[in-house]
N, C-alpha and C. Protein backbone atom coordinates (compact mmCIF):
# COMPACT_ATOMS: atom_id res chain seq x y z
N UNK A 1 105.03 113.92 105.03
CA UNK A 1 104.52 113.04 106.05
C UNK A 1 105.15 111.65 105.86
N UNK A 2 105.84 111.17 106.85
CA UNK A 2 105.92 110.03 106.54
C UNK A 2 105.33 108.77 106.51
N UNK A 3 105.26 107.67 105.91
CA UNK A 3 104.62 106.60 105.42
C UNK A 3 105.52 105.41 105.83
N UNK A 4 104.25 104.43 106.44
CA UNK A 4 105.16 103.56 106.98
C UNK A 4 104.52 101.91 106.96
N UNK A 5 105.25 100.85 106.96
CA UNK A 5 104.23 99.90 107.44
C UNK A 5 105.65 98.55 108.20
N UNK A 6 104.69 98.44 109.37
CA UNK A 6 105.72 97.79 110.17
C UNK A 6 105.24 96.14 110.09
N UNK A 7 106.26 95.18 110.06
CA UNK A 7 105.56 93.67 109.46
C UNK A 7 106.70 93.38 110.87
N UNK A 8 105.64 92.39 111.79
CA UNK A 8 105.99 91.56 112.72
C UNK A 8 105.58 90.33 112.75
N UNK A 9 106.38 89.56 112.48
CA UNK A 9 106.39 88.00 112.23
C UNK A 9 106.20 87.62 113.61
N UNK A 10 107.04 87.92 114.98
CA UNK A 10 107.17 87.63 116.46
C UNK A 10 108.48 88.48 116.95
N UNK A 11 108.53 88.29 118.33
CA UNK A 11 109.04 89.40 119.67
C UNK A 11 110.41 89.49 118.74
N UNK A 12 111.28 88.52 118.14
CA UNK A 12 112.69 88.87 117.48
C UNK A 12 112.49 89.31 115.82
N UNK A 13 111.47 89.51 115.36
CA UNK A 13 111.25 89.63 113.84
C UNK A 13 110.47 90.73 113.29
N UNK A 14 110.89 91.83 113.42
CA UNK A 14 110.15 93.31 113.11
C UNK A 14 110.92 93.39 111.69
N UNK A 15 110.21 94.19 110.99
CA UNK A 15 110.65 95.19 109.68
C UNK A 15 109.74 96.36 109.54
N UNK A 16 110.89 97.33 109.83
CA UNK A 16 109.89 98.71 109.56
C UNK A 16 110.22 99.09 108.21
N UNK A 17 109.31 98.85 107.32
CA UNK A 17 109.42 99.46 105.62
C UNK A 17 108.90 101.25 105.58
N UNK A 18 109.31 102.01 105.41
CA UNK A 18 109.37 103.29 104.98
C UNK A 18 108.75 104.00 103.53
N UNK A 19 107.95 104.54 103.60
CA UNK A 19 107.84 104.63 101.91
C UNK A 19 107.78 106.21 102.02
N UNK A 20 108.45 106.71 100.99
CA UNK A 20 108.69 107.79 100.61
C UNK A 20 107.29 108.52 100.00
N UNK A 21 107.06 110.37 100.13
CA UNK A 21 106.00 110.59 99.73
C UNK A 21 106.19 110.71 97.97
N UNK A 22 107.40 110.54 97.80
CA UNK A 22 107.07 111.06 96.44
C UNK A 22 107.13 109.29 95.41
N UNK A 23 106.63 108.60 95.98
CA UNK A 23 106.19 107.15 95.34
C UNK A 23 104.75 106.44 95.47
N UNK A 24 103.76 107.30 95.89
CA UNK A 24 102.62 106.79 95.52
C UNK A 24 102.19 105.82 94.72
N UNK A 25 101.19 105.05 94.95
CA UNK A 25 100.60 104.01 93.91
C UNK A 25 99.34 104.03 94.42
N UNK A 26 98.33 103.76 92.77
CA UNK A 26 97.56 104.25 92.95
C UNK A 26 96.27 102.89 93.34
N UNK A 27 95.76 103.30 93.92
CA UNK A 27 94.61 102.02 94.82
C UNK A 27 94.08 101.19 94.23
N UNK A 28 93.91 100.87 93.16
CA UNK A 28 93.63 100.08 91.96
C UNK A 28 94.56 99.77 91.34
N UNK A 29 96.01 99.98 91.45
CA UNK A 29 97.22 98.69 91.18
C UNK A 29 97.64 98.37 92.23
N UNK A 30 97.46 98.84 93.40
CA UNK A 30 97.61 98.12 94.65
C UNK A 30 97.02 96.93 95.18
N UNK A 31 95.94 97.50 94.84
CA UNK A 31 95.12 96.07 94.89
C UNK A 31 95.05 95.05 93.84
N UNK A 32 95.71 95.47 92.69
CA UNK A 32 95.92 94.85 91.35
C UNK A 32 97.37 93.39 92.09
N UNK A 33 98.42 94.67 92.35
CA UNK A 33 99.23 93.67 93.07
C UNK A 33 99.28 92.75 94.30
N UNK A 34 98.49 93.13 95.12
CA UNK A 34 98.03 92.50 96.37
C UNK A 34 97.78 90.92 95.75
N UNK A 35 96.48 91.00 94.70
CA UNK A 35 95.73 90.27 94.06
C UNK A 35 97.30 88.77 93.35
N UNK A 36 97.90 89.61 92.59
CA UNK A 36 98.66 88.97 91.88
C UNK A 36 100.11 88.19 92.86
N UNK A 37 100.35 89.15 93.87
CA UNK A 37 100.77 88.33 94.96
C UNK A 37 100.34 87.29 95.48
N UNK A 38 99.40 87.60 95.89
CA UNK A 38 98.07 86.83 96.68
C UNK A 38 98.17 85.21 95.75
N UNK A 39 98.18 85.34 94.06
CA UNK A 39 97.84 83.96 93.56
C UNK A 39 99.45 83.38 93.37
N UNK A 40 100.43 84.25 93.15
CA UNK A 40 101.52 83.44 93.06
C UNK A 40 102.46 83.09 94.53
N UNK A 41 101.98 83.20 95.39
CA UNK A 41 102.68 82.33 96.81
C UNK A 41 102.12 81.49 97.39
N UNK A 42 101.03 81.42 96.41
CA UNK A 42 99.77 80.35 96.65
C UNK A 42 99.23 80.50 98.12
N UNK A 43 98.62 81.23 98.23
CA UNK A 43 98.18 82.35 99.16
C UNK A 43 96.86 81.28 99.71
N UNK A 44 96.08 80.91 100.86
CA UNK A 44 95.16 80.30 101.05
C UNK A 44 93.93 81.52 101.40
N UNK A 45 92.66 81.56 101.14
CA UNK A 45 91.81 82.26 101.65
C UNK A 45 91.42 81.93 102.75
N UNK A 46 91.15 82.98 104.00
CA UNK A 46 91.12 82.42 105.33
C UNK A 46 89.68 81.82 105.47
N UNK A 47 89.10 81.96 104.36
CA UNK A 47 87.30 81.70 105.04
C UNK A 47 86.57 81.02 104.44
N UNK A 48 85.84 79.62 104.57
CA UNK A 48 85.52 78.82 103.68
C UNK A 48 84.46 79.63 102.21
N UNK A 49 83.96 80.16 102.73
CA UNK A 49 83.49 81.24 101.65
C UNK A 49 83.98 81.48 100.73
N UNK A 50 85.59 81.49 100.92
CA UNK A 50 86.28 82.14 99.89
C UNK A 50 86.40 83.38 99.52
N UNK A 51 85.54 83.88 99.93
CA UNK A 51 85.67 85.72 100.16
C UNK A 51 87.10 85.91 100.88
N UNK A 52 87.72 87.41 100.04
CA UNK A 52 88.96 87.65 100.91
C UNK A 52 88.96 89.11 100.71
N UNK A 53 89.19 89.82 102.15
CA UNK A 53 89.24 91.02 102.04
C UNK A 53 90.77 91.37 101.90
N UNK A 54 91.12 92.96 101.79
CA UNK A 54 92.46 93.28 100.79
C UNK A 54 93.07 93.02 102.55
N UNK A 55 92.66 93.29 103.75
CA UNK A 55 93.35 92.95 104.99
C UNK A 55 93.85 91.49 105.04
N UNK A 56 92.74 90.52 104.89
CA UNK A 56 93.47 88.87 104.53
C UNK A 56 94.34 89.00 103.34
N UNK A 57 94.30 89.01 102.29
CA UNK A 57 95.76 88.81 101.10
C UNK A 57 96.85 89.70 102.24
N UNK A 58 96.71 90.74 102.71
CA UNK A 58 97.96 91.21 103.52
C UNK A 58 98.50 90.40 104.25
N UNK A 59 97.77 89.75 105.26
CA UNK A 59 98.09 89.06 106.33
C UNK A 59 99.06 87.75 105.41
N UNK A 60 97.81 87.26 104.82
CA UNK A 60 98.34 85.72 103.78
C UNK A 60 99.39 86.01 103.00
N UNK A 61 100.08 87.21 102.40
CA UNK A 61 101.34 87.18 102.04
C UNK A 61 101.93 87.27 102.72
N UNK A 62 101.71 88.17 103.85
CA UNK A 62 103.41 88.30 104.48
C UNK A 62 103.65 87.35 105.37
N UNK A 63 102.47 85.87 105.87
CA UNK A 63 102.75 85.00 106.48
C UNK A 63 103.34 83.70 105.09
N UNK A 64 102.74 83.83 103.99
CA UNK A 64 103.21 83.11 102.90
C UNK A 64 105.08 83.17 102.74
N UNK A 65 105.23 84.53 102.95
CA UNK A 65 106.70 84.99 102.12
C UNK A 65 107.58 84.89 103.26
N UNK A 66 106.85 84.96 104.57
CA UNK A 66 107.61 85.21 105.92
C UNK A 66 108.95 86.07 105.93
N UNK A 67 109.45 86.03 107.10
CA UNK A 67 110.69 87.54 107.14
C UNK A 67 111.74 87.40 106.21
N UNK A 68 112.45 85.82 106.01
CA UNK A 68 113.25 85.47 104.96
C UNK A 68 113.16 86.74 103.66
N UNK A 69 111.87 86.70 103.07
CA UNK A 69 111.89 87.69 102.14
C UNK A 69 111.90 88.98 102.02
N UNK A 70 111.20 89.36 103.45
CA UNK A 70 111.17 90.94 103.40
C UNK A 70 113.26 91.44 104.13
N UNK A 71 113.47 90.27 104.66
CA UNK A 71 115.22 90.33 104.66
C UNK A 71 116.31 90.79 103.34
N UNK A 72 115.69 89.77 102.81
CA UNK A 72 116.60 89.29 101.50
C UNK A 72 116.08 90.08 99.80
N UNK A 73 114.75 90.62 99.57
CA UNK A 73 114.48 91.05 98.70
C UNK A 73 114.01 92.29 99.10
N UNK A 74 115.02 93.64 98.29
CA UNK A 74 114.21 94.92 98.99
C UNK A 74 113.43 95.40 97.92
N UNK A 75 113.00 94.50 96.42
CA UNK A 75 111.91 95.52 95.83
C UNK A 75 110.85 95.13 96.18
N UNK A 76 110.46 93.30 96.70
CA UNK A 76 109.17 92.85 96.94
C UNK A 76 108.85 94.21 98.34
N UNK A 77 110.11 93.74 99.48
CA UNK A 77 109.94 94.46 100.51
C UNK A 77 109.16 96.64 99.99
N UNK A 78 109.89 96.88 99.21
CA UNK A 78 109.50 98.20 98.71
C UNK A 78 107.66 98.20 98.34
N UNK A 79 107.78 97.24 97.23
CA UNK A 79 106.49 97.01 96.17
C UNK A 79 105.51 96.83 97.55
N UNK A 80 105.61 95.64 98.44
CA UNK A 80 104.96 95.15 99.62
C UNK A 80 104.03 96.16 99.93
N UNK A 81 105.02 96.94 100.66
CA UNK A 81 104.94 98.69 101.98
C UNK A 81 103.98 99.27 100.73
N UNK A 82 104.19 99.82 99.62
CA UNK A 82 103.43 100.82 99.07
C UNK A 82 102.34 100.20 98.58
N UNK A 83 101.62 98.91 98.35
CA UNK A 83 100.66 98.56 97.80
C UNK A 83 99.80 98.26 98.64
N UNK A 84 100.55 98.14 100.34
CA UNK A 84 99.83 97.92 101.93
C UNK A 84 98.57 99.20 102.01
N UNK A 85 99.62 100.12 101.98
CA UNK A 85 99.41 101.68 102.07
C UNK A 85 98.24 102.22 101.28
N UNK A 86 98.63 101.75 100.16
CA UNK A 86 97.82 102.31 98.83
C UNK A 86 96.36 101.95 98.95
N UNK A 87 96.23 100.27 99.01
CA UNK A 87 95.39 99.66 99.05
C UNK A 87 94.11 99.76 100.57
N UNK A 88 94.87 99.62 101.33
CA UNK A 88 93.87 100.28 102.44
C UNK A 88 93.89 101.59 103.10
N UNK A 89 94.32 103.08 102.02
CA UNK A 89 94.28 103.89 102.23
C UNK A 89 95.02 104.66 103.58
N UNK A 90 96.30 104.34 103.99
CA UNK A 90 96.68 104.70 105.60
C UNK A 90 97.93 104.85 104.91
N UNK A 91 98.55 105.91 105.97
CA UNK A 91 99.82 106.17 105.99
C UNK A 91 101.01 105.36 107.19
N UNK A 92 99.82 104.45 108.12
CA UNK A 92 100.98 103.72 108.77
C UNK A 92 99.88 102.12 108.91
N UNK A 93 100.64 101.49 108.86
CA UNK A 93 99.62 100.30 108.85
C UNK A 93 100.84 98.98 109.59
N UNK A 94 100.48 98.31 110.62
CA UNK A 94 100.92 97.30 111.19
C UNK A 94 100.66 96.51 110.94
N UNK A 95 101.28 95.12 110.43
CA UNK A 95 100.72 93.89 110.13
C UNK A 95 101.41 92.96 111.28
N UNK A 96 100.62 92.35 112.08
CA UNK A 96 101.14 90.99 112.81
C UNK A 96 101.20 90.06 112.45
N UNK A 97 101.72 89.31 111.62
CA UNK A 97 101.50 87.75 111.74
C UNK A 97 101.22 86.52 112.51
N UNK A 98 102.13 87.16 113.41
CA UNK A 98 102.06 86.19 114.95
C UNK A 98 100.60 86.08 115.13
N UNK A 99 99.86 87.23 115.60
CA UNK A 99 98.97 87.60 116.18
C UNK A 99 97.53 87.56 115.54
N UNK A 100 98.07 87.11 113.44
CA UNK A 100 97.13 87.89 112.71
C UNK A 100 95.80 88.96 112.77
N UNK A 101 96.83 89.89 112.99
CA UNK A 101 96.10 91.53 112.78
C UNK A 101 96.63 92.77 112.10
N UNK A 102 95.71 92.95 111.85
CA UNK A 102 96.40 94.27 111.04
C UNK A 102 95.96 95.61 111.65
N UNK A 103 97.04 96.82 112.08
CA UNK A 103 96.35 97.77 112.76
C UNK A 103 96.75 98.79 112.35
N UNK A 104 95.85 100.62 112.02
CA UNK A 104 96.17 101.56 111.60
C UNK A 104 96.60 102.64 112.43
């Protein structure tokens, strides 16, 4: 089956990342890395609360790192896609930035 997660920054800035079935990671280092992403791009929490669900760190990195990176680096881009996946359990997952949403 294939596995996928598509990151749209806006109308000229798509990346479709691909993840292979035989690279799994498992949902608790996904979210391990989400987490550790999340504090080193200095990631903001969207809600004065401070509560952040694993859908906000998604959104907040890939608007943190913007397309520049998922261009130019293909293990973040790799690591990214499978810890998307892992972490909120889906085999295709859309992230908008533009739009901030995330859809399965």
């Amino acid at each position: 089956m294939r596995q996928q997660v598509i990151v749209r920054f806006g109308p000229h800035s798509e990346f479709e990342l691909a993840v292979p079935d035989d690279s799994p990671l498992a949902a608790d280092a996904a979210r391990r890395w989400l987490d550790e992403q999340f504090v080193a791009n200095d990631c903001e929490p969207p809600r004065a609360s401070g509560k952040v669900l694993t859908a906000d760190k998604v959104l907040a990195l890939a608007d943190s790192v913007g397309p520049r990176r998922f261009q130019t680096d293909a293990a973040f881009k790799d690591d990214f896609a499978r810890a998307v996946l892992a972490a909120l359990g889906q085999t295709l997952v859309r992230v908008d930035v533009e739009a901030r949403t995330l859809t399965y």
